[in-house]
PDB file of N, CA and C in Angstrom:
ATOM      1  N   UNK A   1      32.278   9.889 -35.832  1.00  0.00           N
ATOM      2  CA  UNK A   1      30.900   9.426 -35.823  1.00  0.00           C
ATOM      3  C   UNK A   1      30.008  10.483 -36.459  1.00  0.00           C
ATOM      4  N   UNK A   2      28.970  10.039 -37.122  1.00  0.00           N
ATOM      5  CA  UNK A   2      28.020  11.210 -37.652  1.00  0.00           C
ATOM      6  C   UNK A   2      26.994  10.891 -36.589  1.00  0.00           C
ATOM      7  N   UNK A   3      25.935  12.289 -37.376  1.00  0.00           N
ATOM      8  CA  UNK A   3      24.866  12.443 -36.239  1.00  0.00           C
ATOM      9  C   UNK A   3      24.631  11.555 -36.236  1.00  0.00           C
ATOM     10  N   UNK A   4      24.263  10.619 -37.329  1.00  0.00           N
ATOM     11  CA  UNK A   4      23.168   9.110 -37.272  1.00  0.00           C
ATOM     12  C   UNK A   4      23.561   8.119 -35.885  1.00  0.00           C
ATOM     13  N   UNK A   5      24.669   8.059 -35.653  1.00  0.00           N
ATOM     14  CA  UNK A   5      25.293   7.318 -35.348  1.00  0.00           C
ATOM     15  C   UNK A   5      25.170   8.187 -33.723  1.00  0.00           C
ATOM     16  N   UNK A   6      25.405   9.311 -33.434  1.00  0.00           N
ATOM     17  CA  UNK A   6      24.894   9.787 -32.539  1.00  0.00           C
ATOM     18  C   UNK A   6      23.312   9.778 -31.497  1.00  0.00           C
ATOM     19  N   UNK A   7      22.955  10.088 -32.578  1.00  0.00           N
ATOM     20  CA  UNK A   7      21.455   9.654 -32.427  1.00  0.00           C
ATOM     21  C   UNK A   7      20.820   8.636 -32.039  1.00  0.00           C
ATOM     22  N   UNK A   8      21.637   7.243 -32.622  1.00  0.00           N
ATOM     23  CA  UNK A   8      21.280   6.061 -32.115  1.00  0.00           C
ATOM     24  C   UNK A   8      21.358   5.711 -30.826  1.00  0.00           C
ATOM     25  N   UNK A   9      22.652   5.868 -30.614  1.00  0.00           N
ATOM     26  CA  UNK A   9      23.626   5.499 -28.989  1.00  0.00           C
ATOM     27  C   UNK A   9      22.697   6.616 -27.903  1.00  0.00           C
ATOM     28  N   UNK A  10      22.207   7.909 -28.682  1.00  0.00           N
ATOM     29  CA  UNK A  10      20.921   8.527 -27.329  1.00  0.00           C
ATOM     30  C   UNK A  10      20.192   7.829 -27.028  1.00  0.00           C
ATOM     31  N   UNK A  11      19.259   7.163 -28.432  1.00  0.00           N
ATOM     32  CA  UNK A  11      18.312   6.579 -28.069  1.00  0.00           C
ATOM     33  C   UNK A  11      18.536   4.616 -27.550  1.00  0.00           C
ATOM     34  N   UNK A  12      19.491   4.460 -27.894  1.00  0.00           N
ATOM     35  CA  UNK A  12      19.345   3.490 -27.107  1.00  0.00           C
ATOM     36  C   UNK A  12      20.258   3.701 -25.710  1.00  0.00           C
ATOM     37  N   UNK A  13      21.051   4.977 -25.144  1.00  0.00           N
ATOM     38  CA  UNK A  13      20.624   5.182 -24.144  1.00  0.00           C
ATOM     39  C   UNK A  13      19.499   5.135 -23.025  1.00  0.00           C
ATOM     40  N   UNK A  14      18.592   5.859 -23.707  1.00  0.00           N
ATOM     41  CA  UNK A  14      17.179   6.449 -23.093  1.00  0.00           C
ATOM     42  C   UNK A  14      16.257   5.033 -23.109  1.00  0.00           C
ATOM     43  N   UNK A  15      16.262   4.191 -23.683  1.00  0.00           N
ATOM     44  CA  UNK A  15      15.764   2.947 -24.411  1.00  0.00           C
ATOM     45  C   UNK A  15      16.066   1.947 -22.675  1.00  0.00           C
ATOM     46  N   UNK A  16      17.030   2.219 -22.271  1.00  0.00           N
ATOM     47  CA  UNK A  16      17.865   1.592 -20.933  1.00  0.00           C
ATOM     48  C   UNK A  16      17.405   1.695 -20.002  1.00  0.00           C
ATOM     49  N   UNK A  17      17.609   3.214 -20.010  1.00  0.00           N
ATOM     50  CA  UNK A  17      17.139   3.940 -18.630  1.00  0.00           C
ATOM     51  C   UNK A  17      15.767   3.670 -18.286  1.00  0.00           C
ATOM     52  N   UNK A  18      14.631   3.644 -19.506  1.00  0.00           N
ATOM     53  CA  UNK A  18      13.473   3.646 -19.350  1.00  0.00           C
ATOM     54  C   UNK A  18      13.244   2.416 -19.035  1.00  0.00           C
ATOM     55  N   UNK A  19      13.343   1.478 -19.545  1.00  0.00           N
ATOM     56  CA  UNK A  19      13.116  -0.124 -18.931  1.00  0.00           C
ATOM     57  C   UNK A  19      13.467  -0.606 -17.439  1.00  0.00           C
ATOM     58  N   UNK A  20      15.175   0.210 -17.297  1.00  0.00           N
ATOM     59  CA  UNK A  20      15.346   0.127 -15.795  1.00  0.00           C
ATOM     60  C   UNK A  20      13.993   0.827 -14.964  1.00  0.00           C
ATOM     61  N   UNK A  21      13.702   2.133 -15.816  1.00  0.00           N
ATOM     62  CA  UNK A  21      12.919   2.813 -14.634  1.00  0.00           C
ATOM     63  C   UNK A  21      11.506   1.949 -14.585  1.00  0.00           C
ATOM     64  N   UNK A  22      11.032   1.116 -15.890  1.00  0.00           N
ATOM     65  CA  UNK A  22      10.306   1.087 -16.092  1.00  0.00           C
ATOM     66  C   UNK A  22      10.027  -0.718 -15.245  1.00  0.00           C
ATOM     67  N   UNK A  23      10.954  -1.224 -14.952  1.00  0.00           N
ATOM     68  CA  UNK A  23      11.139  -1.966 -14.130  1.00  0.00           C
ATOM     69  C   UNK A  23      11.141  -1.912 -12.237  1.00  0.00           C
ATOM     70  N   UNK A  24      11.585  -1.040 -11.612  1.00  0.00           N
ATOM     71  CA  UNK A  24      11.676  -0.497 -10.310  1.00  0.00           C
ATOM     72  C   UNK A  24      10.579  -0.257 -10.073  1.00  0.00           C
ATOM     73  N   UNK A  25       9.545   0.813 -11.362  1.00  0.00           N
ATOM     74  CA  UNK A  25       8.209   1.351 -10.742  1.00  0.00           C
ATOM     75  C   UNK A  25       7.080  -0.120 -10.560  1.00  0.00           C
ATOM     76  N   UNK A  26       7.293  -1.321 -11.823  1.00  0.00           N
ATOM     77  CA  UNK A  26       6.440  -2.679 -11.638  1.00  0.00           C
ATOM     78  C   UNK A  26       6.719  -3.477  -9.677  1.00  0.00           C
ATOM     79  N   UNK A  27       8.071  -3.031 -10.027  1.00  0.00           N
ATOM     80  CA  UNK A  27       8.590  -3.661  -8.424  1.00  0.00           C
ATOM     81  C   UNK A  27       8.066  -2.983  -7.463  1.00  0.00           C
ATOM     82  N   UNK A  28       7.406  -1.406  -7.528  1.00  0.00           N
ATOM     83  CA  UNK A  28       7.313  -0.624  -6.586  1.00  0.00           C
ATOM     84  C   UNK A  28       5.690  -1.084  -6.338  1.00  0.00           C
ATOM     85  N   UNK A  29       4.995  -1.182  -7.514  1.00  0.00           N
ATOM     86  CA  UNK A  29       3.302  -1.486  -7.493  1.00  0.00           C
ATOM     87  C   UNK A  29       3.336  -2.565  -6.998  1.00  0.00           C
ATOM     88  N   UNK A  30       4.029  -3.808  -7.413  1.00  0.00           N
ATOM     89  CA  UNK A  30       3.714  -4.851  -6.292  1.00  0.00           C
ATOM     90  C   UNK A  30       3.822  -4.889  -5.083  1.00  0.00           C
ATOM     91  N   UNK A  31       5.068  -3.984  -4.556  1.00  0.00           N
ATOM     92  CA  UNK A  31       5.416  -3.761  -2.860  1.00  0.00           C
ATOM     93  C   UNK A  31       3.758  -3.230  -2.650  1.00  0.00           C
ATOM     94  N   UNK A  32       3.385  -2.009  -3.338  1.00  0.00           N
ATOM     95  CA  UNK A  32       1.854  -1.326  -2.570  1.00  0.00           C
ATOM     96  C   UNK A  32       0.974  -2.274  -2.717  1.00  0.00           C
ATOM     97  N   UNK A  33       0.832  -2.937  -3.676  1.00  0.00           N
ATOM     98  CA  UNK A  33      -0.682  -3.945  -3.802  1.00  0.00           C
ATOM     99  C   UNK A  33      -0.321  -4.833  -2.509  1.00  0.00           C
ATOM    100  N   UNK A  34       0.871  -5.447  -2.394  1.00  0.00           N
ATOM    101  CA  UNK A  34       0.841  -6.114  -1.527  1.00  0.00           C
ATOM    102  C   UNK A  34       0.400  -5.396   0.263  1.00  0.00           C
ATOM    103  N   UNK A  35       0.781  -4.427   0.239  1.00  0.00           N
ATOM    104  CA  UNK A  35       0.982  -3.632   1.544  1.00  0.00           C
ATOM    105  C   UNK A  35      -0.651  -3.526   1.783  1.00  0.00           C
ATOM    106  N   UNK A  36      -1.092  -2.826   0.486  1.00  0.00           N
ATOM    107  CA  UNK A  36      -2.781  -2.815   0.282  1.00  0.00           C
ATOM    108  C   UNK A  36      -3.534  -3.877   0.756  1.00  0.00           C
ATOM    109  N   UNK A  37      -2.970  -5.127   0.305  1.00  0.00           N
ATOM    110  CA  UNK A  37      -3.821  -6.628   0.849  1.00  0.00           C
ATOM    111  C   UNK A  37      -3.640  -6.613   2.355  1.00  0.00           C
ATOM    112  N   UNK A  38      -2.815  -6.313   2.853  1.00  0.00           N
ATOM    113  CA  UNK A  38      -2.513  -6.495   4.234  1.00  0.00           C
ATOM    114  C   UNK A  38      -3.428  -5.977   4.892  1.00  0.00           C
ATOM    115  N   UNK A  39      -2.953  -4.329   3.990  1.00  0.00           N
ATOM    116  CA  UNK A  39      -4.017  -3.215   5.351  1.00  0.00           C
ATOM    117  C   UNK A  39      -4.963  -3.723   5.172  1.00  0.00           C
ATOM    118  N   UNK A  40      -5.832  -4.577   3.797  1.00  0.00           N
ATOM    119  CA  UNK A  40      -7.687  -4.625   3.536  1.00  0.00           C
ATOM    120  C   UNK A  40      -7.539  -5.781   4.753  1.00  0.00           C
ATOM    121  N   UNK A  41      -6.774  -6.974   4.619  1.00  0.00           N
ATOM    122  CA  UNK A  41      -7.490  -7.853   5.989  1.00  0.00           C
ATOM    123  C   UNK A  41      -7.276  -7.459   7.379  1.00  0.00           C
ATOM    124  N   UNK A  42      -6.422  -6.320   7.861  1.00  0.00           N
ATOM    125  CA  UNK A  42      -6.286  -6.101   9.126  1.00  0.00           C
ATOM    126  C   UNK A  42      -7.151  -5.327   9.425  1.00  0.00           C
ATOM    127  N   UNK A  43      -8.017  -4.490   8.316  1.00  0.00           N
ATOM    128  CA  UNK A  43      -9.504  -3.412   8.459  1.00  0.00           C
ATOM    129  C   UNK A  43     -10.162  -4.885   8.308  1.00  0.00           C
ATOM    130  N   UNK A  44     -10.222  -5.782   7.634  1.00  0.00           N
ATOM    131  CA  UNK A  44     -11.526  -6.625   7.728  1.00  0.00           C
ATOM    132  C   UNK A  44     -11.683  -7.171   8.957  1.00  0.00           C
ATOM    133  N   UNK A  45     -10.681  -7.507   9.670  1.00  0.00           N
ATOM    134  CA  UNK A  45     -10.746  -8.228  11.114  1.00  0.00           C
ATOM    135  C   UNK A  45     -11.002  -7.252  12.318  1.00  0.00           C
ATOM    136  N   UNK A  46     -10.743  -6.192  12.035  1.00  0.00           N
ATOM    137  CA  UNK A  46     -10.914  -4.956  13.034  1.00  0.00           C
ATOM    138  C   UNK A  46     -12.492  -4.632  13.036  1.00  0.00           C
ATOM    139  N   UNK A  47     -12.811  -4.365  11.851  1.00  0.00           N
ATOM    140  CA  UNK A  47     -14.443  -4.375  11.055  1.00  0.00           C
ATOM    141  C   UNK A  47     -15.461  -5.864  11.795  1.00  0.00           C
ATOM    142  N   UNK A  48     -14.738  -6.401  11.803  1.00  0.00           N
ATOM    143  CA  UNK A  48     -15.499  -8.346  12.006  1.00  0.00           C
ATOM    144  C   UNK A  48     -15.581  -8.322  14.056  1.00  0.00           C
ATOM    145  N   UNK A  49     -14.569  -7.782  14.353  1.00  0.00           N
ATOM    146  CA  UNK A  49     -14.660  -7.595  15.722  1.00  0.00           C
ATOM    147  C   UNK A  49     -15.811  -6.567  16.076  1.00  0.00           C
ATOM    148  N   UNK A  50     -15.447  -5.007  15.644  1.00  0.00           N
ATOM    149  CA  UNK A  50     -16.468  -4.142  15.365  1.00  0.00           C
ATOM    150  C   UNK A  50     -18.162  -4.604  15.916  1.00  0.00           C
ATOM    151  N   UNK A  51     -17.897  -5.163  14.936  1.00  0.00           N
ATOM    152  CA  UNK A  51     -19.300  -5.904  14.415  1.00  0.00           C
ATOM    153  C   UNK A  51     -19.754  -6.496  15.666  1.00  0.00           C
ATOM    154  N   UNK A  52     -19.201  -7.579  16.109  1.00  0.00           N
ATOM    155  CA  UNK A  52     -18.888  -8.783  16.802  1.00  0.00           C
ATOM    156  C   UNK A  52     -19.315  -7.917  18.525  1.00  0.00           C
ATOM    157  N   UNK A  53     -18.770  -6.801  18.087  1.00  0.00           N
ATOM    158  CA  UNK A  53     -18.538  -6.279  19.980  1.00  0.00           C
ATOM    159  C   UNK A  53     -17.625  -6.321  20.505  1.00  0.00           C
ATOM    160  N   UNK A  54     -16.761  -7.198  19.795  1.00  0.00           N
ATOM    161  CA  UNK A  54     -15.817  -7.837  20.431  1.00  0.00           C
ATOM    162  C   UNK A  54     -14.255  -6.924  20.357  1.00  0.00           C
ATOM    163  N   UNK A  55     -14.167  -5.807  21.056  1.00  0.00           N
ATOM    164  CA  UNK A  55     -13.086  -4.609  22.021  1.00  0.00           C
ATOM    165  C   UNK A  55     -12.089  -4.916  21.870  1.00  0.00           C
ATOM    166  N   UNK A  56     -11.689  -6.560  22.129  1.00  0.00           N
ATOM    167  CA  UNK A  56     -10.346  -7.105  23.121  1.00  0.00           C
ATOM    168  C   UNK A  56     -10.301  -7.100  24.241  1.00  0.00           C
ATOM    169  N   UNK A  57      -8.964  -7.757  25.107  1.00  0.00           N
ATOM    170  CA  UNK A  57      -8.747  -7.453  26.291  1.00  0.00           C
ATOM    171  C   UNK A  57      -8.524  -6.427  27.013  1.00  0.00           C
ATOM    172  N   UNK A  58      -8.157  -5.734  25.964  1.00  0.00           N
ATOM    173  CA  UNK A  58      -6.897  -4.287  26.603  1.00  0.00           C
ATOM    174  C   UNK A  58      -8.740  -3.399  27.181  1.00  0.00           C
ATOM    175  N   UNK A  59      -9.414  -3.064  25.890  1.00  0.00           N
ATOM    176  CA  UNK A  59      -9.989  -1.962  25.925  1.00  0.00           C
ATOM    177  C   UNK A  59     -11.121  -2.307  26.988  1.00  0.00           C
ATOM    178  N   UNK A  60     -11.838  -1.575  27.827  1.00  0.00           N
ATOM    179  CA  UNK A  60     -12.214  -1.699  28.809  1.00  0.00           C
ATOM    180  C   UNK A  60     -13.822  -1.796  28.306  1.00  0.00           C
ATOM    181  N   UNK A  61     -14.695  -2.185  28.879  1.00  0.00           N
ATOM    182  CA  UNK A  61     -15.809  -2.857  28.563  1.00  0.00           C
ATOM    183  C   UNK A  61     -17.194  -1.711  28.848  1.00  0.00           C
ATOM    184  N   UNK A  62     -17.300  -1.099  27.767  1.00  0.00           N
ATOM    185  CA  UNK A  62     -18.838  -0.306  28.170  1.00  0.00           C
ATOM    186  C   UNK A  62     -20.157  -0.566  27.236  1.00  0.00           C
ATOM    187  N   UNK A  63     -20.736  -0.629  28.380  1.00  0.00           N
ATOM    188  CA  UNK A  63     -22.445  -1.178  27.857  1.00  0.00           C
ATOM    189  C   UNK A  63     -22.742  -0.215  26.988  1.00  0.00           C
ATOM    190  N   UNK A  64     -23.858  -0.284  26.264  1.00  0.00           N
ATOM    191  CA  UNK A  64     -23.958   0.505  25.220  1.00  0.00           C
ATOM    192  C   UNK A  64     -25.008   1.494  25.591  1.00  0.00           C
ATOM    193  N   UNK A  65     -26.108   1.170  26.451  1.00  0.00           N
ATOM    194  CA  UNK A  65     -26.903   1.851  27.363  1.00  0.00           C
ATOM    195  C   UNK A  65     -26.203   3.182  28.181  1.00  0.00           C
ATOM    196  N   UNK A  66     -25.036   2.699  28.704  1.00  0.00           N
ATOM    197  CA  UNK A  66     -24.772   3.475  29.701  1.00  0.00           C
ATOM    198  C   UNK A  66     -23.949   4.631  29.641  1.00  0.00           C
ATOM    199  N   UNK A  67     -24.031   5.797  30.178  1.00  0.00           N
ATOM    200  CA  UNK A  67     -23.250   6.414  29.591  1.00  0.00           C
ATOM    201  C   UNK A  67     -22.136   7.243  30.010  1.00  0.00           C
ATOM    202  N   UNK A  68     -20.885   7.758  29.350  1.00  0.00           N
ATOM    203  CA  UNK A  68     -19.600   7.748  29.780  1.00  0.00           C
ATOM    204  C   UNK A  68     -19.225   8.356  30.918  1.00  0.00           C
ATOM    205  N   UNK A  69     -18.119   7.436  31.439  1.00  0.00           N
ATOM    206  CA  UNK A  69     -17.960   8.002  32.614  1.00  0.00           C
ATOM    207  C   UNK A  69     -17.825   9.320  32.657  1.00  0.00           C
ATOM    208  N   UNK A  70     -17.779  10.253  31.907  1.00  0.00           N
ATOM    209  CA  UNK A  70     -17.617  12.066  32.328  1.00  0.00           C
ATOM    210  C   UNK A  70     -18.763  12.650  32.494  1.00  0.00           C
ATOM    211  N   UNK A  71     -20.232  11.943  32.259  1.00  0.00           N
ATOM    212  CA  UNK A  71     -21.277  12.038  32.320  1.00  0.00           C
ATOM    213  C   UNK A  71     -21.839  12.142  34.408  1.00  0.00           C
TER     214      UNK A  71
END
């Protein structure tokens, strides 16, 4: 084989690798965008409660006047 012929088979080595890689990282941005959408509506509903007053059940109920029990 001459260089030419060398040369080629690198680059379409590297030509491979990069598409694979260049494929995994598209797969990797959609996993985060998606993960991203999640976290934005589970802050929007946390935010909407917030808002709302609205604690839940668990967390225990303090007036806004009054002040903490270590007081």
């Amino acid at each position: 084989m001459d260089d030419t012929e060398h040369r080629l088979i690198d680059l379409e080595s590297r030509f491979s690798f990069q598409e694979e890689t260049i494929r995994e990282l598209g797969e990797a941005l959609v996993r985060q965008q998606q993960r991203i959408d999640r976290l934005e509506a589970s802050l929007n509903v946390v935010a909407e409660q917030v808002q709302r007053g609205d604690a839940g059940d668990d967390a225990p109920h303090m007036p806004k006047d009054e002040p903490p029990p270590h007081y």
